[in-house]
Protein backbone atom coordinates (compact mmCIF):
# COMPACT_ATOMS: atom_id res chain seq x y z
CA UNK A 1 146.62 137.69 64.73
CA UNK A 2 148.91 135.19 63.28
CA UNK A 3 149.85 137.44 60.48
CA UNK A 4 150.99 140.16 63.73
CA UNK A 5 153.15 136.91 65.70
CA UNK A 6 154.70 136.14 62.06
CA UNK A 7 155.93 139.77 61.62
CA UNK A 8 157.04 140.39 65.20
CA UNK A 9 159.50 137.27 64.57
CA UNK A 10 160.28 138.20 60.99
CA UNK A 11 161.71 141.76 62.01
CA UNK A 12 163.27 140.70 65.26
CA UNK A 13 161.07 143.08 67.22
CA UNK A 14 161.19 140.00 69.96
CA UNK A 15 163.49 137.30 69.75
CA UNK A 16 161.47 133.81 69.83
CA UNK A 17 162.13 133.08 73.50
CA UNK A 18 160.22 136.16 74.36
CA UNK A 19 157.61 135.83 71.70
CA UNK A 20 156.55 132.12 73.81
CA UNK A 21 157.04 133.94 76.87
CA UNK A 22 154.40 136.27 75.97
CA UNK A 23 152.06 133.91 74.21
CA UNK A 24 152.20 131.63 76.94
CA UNK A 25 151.25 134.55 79.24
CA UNK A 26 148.33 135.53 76.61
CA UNK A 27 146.66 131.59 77.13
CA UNK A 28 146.95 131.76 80.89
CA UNK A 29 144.64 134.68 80.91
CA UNK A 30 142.63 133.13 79.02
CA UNK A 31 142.17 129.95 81.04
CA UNK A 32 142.26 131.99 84.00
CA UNK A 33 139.47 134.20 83.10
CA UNK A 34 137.00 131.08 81.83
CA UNK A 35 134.00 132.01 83.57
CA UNK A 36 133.51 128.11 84.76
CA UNK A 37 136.18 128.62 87.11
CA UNK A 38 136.16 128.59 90.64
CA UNK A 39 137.75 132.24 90.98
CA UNK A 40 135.17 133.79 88.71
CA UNK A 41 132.25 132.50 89.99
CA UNK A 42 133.34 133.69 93.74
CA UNK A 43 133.56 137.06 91.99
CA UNK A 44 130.51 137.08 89.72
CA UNK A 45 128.63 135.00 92.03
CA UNK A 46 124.82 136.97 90.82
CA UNK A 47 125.24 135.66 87.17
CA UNK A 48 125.66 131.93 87.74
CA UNK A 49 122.47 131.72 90.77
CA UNK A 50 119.79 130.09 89.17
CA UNK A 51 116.29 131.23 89.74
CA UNK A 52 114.67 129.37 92.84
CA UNK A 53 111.03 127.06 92.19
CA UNK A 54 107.61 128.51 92.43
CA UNK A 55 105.99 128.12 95.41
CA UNK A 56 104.81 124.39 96.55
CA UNK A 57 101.31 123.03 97.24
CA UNK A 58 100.18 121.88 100.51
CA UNK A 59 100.95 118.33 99.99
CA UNK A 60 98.15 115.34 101.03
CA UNK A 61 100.20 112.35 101.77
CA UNK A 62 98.92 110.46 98.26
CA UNK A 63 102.47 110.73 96.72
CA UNK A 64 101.70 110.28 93.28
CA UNK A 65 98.76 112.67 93.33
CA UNK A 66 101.16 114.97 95.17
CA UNK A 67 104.14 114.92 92.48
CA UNK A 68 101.63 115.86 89.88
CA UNK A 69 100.55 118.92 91.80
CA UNK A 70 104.33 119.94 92.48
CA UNK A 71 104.84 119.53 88.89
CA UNK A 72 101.88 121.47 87.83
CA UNK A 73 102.88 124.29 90.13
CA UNK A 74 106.00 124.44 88.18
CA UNK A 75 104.53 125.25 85.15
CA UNK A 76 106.19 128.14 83.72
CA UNK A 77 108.83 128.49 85.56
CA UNK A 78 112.24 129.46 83.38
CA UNK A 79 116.19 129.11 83.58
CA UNK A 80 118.48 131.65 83.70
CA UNK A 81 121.08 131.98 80.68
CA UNK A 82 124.44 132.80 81.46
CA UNK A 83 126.92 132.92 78.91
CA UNK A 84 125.53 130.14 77.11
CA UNK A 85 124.81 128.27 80.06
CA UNK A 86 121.66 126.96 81.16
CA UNK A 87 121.42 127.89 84.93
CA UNK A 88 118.11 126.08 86.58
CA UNK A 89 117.40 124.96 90.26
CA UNK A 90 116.44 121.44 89.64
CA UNK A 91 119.97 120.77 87.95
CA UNK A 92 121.53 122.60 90.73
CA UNK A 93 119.88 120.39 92.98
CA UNK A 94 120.79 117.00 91.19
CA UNK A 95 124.23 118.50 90.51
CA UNK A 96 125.58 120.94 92.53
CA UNK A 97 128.63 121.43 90.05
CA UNK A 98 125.82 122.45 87.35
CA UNK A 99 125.61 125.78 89.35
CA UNK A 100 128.68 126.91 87.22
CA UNK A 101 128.60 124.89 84.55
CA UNK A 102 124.61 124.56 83.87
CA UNK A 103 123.37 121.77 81.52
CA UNK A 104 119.92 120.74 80.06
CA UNK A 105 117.37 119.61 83.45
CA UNK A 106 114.70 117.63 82.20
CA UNK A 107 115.62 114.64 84.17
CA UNK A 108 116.61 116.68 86.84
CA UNK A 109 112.98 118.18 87.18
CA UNK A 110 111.02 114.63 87.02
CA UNK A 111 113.31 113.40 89.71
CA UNK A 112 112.96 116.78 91.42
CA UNK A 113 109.11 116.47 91.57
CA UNK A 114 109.29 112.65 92.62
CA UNK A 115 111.44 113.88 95.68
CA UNK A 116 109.52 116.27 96.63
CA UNK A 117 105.95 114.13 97.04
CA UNK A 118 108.02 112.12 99.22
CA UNK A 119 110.32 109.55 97.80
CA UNK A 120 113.50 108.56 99.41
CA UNK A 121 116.58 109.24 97.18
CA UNK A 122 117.49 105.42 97.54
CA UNK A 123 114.24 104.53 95.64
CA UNK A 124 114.52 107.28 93.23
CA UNK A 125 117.54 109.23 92.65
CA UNK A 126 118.73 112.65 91.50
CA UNK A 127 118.86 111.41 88.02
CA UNK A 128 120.44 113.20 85.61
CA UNK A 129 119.62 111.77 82.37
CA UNK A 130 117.10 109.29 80.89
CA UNK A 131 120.06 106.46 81.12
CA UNK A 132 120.31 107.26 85.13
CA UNK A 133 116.29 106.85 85.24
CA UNK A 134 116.19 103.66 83.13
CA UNK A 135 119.00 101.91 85.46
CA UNK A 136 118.02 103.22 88.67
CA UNK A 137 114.66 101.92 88.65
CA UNK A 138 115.38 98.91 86.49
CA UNK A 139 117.05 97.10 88.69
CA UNK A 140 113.74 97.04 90.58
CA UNK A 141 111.76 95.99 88.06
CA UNK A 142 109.94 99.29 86.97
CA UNK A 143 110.74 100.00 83.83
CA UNK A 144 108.40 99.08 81.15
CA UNK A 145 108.20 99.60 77.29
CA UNK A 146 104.67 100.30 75.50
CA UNK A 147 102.73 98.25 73.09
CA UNK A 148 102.77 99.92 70.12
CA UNK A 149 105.37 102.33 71.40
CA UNK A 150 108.84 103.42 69.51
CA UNK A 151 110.13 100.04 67.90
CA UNK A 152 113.63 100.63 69.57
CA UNK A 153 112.64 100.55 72.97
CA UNK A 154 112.92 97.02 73.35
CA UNK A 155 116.82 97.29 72.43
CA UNK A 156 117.06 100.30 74.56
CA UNK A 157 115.74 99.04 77.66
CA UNK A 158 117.58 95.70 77.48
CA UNK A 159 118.00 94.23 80.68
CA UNK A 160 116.10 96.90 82.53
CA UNK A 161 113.19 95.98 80.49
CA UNK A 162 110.11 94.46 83.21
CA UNK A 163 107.75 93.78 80.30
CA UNK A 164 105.20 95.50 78.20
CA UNK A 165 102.49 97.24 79.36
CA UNK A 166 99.43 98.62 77.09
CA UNK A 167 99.04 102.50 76.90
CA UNK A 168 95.40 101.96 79.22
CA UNK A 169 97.97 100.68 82.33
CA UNK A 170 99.99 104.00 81.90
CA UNK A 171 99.26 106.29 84.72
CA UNK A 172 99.24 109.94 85.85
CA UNK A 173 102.71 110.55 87.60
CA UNK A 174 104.94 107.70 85.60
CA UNK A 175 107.75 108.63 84.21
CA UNK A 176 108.28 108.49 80.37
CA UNK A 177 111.58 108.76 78.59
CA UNK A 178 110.87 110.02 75.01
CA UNK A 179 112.12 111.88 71.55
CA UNK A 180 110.25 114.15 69.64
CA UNK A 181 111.49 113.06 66.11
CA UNK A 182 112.29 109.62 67.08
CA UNK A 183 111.85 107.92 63.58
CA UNK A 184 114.94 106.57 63.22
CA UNK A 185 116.43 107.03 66.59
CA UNK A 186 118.06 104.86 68.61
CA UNK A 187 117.26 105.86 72.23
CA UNK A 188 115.27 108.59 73.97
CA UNK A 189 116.75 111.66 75.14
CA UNK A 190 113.93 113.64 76.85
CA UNK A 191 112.56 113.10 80.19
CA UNK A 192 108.91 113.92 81.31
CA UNK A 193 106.03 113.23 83.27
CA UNK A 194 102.72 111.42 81.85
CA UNK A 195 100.07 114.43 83.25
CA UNK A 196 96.88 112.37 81.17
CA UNK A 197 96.23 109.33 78.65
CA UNK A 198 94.31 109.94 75.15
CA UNK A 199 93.27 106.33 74.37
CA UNK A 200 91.88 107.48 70.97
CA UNK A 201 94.56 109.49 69.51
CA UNK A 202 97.12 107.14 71.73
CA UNK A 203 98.81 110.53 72.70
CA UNK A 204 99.64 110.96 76.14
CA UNK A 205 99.75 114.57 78.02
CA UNK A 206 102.93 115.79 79.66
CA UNK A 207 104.52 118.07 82.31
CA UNK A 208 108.23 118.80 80.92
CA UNK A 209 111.24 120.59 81.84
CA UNK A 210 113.52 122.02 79.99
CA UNK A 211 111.77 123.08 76.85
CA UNK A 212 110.95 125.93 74.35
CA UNK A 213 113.18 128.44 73.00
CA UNK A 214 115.67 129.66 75.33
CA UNK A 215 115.23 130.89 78.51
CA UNK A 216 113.73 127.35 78.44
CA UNK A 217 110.74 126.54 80.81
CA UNK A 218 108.53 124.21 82.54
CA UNK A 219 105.53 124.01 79.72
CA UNK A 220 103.05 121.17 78.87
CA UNK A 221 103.65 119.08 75.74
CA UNK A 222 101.93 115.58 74.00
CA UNK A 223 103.11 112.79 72.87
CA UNK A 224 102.33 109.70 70.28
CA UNK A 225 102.84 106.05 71.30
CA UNK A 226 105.78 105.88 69.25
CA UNK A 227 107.41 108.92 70.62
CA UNK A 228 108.28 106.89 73.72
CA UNK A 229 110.80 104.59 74.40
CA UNK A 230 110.34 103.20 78.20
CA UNK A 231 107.98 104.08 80.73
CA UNK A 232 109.70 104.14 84.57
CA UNK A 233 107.17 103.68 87.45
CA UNK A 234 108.35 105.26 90.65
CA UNK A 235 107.44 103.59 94.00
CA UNK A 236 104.94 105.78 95.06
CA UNK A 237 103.13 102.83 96.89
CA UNK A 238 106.00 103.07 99.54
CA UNK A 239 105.62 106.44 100.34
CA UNK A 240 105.18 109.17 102.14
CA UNK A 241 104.29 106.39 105.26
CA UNK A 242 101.14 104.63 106.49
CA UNK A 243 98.85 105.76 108.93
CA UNK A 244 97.93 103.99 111.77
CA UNK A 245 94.87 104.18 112.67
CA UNK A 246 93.72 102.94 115.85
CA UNK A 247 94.76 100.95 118.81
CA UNK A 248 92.77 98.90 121.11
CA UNK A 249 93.84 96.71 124.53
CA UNK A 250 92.53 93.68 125.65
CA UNK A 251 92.20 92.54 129.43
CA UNK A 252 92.74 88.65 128.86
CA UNK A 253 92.76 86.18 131.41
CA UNK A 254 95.98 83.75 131.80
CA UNK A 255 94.22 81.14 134.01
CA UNK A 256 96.66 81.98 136.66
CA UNK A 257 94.90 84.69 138.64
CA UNK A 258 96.20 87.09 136.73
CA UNK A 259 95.94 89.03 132.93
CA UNK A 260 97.82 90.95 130.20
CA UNK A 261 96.84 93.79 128.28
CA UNK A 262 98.01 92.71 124.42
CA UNK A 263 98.25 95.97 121.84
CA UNK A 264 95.47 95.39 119.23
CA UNK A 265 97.11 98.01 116.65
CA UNK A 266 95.53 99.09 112.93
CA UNK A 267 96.64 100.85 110.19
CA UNK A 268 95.59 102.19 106.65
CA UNK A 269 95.45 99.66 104.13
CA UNK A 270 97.75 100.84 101.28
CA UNK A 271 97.33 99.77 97.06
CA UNK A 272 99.77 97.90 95.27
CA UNK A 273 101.76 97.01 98.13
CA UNK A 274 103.31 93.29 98.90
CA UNK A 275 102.88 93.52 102.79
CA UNK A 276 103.51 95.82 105.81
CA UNK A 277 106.66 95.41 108.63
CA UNK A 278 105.51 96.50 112.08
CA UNK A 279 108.65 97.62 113.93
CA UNK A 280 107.97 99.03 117.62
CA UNK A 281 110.43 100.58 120.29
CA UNK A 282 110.83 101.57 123.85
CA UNK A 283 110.81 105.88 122.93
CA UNK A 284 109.83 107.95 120.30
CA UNK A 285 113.37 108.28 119.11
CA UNK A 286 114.77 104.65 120.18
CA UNK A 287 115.59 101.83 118.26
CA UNK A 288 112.47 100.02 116.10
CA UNK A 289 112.78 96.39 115.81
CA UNK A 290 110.91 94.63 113.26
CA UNK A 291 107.83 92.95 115.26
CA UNK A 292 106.13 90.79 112.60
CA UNK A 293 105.52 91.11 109.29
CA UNK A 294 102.05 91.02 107.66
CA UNK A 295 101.27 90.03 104.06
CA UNK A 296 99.01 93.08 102.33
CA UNK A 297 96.64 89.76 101.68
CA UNK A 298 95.55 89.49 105.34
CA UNK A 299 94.04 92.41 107.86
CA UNK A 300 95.73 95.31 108.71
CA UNK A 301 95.79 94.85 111.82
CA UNK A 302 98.07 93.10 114.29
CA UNK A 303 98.08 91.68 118.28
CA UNK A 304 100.95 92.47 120.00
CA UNK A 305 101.02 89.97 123.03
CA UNK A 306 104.62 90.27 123.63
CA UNK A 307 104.20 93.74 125.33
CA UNK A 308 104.16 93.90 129.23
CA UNK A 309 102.12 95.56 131.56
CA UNK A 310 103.08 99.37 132.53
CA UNK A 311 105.58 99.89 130.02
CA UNK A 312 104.61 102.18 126.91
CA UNK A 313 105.62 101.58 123.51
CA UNK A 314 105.75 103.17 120.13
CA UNK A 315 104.90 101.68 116.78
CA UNK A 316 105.55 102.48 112.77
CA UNK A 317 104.31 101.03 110.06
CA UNK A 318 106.39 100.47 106.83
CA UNK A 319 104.69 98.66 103.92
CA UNK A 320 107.17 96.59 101.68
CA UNK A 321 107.17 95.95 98.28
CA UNK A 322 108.72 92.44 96.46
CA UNK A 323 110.01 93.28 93.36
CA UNK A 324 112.56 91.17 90.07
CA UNK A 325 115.33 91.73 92.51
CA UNK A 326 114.26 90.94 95.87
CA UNK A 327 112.28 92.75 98.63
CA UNK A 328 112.14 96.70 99.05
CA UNK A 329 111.02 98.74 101.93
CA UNK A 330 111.51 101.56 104.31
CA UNK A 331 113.65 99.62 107.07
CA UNK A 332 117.31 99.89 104.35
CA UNK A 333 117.37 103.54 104.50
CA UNK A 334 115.59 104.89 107.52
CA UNK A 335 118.84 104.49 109.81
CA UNK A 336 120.06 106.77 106.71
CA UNK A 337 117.28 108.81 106.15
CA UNK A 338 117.21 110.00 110.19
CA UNK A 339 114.06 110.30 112.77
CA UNK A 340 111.02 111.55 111.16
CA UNK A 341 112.29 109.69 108.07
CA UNK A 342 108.69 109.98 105.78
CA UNK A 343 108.63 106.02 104.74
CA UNK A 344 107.64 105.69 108.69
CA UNK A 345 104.81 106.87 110.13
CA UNK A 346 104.90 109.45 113.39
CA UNK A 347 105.18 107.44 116.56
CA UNK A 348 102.14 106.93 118.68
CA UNK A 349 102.24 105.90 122.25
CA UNK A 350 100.85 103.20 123.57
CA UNK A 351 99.97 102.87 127.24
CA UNK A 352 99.19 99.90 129.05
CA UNK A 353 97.45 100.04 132.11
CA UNK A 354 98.48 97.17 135.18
């Protein structure tokens, strides 16, 4: 091609002016016809649409047990290829611009998963590589390297880092950020989900995205102890919401010839939570103000005295969690997060009776 420009000039077939003009017009169709662009995928929309997720489980309201069944259900599933591109639905989802441009998803699918059992995106975000996990969950202290695990982990995690925990505390559903041939390495670069624990062969079973030969897939894979670099522990104590279970009313006597009718109200006792916030409100959809708040160290259960006679209420219960960088709960995203928001539980009535 150069050659074919060189002789054009050399025998004044086109004076230079015009050769430029032409080459000029030559690289605009090229940029214009770059199949990330706007314009081409409104015209070849079909062969940029990634292929949608298998179908979901019932879910059970145990988040963590939940993500592992969404992941599982996964299994198999493959990207579309598209000049080059890897075209998936979990990347789509974390980044929308990733529907033209595609990318690798493994982080994409853990966070994907985590979502779907429940998880606000303020507790666990669309991540979109094993740096977005490590800081995103760091700062609330739940990032954790391995005894025994890849000797650069330590340096990796740096301030993120929430301790060291022994391979026997890892647990179905965490998060693990890993390398296959990480001798040498520096940091991870692979993102999956722990699926079981091998205490003998210190190996632990995985769900991953984004592996195999290309169309790449949703397979399982295994792991040594040294193969991983940090371990991220998702909140699933704070989700989906906790139940409340019963509610009882009291005829008590004031010593003034007449009584009140105090809300005696109950919920399910949740593990590995700090405490519970009882919030209550005047309708379904009204505004819940934080009534008390009740350490996970004393009953589940709370008396409501402050209510008066004939009026109904409605209660939620949203367990809290104190973590390295304060207290986190359900309360600083559910004006976000809307009515029905899953880190509350479904409004009950309450009905006093004069």
């Amino acid at each position: 091609m150069k050659l074919f420009y060189q002789h054009l000039i050399n025998h004044t077939v086109l004076n230079k002016k015009f050769f430029f003009l032409i080459l000029l017009s030559l690289m605009a169709a090229f940029f214009l016809s770059d199949p990330t662009s706007l314009d081409t995928y409104a015209q070849n929309e079909e062969q940029f649409q990634a292929p949608p997720p298998k179908d979901l489980p019932d879910l059970t309201g145990d988040a963590r047990a939940d993500m592992l069944a969404i992941a599982r259900s996964q299994i198999g599933y493959r990207e579309k290829r598209s000049g080059g591109r890897q075209l998936s639905w979990f990347g789509s989802w974390a980044d929308k611009s990733q529907d033209i441009t595609g990318a690798p998803w493994c982080s994409e699918f853990a966070a994907w998963c985590v979502r779907k059992a429940g998880m606000p995106r303020e507790l666990y975000p669309a991540c979109i590589s094993v740096y977005d996990a490590r800081d995103a969950l760091g700062k609330y202290g739940r990032v954790y390297t391995l005894k025994g695990g890849n000797p650069s982990s330590g340096a990796w995690t740096g301030s993120a880092d929430s301790g060291e925990i022994s391979l026997s505390e890892l647990q179905p559903g965490d998060i693990l950020l890993v390398r296959k041939k990480a001798a040498k390495a520096a940091s991870p670069n692979h993102t999956v989900i722990a699926e079981s624990v091998d205490l003998d062969k210190k190996i632990v079973h995985t769900i991953d995205g984004n592996v195999g030969k290309a169309p790449r897939h949703v397979a399982r894979r295994k792991y040594h102890l040294h193969n991983i670099y940090a371990v991220v522990k998702p909140m699933y104590e704070l989700c989906p919401e906790t139940d409340i279970l019963a509610f009882r009313y009291d005829m008590i006597s004031t010593g003034e010839g007449r009584s009140v009718s105090p809300a005696y109200i109950i919920w399910k006792e949740r593990e590995g939570v700090s405490g519970y916030y009882l919030l209550r409100a005047g309708t379904a959809d009204g505004k819940y103000k934080k009534l008390a708040s009740c350490p996970a160290a004393g009953d589940c259960a709370y008396t409501d005295k402050s209510a008066e006679n004939g009026k109904t209420y409605y209660y939620k219960v949203i367990p809290y969690l104190d973590t390295g960088s304060g207290r986190v709960d359900g309360s600083a995203f559910s004006a976000a997060a809307g009515s029905g928001s899953r880190v509350e539980t479904l409004p009950i009535p309450w009905n006093f009776i004069k």
